[in-house]
Protein backbone atom coordinates (compact mmCIF):
# COMPACT_ATOMS: atom_id res chain seq x y z
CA UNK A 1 -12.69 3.43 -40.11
CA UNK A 2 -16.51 3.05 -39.77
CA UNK A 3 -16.65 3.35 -36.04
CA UNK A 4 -14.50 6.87 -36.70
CA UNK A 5 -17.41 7.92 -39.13
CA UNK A 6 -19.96 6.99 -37.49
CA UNK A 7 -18.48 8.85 -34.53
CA UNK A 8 -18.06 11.89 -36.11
CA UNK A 9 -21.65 12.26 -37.58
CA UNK A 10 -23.34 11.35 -34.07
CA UNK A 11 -21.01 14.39 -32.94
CA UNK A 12 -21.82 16.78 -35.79
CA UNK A 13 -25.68 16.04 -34.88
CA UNK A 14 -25.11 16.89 -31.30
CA UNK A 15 -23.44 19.85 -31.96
CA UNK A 16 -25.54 21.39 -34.10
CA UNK A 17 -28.54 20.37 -31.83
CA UNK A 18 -28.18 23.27 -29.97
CA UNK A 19 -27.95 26.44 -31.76
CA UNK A 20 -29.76 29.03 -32.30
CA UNK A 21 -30.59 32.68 -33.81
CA UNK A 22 -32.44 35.09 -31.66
CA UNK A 23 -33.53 32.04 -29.56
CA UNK A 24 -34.81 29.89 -32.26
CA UNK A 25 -33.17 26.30 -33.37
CA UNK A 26 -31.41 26.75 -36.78
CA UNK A 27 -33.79 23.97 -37.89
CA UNK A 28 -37.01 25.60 -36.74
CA UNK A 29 -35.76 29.40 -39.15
CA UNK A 30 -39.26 30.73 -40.79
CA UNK A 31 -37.24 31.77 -43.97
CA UNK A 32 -36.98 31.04 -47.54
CA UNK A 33 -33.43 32.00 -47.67
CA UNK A 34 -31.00 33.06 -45.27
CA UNK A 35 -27.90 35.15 -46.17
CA UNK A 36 -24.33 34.12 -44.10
CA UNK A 37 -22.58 37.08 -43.21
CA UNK A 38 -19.23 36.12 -41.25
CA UNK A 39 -15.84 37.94 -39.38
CA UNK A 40 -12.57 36.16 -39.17
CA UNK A 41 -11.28 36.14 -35.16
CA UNK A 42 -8.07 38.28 -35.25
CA UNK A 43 -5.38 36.16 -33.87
CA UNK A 44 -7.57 32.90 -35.67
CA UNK A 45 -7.80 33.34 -38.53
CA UNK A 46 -9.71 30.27 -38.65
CA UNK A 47 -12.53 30.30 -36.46
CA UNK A 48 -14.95 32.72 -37.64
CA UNK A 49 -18.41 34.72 -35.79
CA UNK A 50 -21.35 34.31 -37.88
CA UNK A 51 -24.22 36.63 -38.66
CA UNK A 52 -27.54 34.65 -40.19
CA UNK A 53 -29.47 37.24 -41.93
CA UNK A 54 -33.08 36.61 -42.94
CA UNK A 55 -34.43 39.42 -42.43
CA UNK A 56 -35.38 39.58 -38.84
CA UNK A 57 -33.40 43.22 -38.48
CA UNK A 58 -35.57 45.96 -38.24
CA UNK A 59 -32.92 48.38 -36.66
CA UNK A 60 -29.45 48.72 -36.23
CA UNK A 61 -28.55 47.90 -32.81
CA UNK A 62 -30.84 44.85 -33.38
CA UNK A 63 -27.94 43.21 -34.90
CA UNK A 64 -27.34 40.77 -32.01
CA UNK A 65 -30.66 38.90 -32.88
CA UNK A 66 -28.98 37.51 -36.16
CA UNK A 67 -25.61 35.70 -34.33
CA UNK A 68 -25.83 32.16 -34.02
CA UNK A 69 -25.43 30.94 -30.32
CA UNK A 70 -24.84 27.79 -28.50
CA UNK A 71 -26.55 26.61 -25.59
CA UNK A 72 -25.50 29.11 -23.45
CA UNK A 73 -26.36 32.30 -24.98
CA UNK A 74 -22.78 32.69 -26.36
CA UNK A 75 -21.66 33.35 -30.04
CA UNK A 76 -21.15 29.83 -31.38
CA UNK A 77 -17.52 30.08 -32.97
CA UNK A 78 -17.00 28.23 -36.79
CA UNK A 79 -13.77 26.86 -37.61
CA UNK A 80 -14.86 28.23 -41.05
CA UNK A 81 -17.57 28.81 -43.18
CA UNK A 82 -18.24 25.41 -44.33
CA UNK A 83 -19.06 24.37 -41.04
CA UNK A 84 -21.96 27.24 -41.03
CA UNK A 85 -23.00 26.14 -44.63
CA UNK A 86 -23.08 22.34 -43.09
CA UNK A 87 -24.90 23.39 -40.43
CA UNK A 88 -27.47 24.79 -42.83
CA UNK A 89 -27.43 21.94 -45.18
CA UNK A 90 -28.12 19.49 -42.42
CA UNK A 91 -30.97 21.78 -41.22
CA UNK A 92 -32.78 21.90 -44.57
CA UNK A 93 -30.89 24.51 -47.09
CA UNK A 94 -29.18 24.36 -50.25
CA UNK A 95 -26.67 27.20 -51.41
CA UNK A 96 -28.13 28.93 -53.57
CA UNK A 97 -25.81 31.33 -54.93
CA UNK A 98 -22.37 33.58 -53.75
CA UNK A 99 -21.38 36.58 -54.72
CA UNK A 100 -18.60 39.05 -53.62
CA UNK A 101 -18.84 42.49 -51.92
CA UNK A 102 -17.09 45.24 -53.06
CA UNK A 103 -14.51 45.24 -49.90
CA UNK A 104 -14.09 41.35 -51.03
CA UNK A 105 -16.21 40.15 -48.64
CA UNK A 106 -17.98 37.15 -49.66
CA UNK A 107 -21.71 35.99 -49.08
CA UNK A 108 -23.50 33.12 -49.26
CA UNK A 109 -26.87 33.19 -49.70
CA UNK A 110 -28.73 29.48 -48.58
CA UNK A 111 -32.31 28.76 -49.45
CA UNK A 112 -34.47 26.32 -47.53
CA UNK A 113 -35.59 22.89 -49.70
CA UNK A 114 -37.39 21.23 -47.05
């Protein structure tokens, strides 16, 4: 049972290595607190595309810089929104609070502790 732990944290670590927002490491974010915006995949319902806000958007079509990406420049896909908000906890934020949109959207808003 260990080994299966231990094995899933050294996996966790190396996935989370390598992703990034507007081509910085998740770890290395200038920014108090970070707001998760997030849409739900169509026909997965599961795996969600998230948007990191913290206020690098000056304009509109700017948008892109705020996805979180893997290795390869591609949207890095969630199989939820805990796995964002443990991505963020294991790169230095807390939750700080969440509050609901008016189209029931939810947001989580993360602040940094470290």
């Amino acid at each position: 049972m260990k080994q299966i732990i231990y094995t899933l944290i050294f996996l966790f670590t190396i996935s989370t290595y390598a992703q990034s927002v507007n081509g910085i490491p998740v770890s290395e974010l200038d920014a108090k607190y970070v707001r998760i915006n997030f849409t739900r995949k169509i026909l997965k319902p599961f795996q969600i595309k998230v948007f990191l806000d913290y206020g690098q958007i000056s304009r509109i079509k700017d948008i892109k810089k705020g996805f979180v990406l893997d290795d390869d420049g591609e949207k890095f896909t969630f199989n939820g929104i805990m796995g964002v908000v443990n991505l963020l906890v294991t790169n230095g934020y807390r939750i700080a609070f969440i509050y609901n949109e008016e189209d029931d959207s939810v947001n989580y808003i993360m602040e940094k502790v470290k």
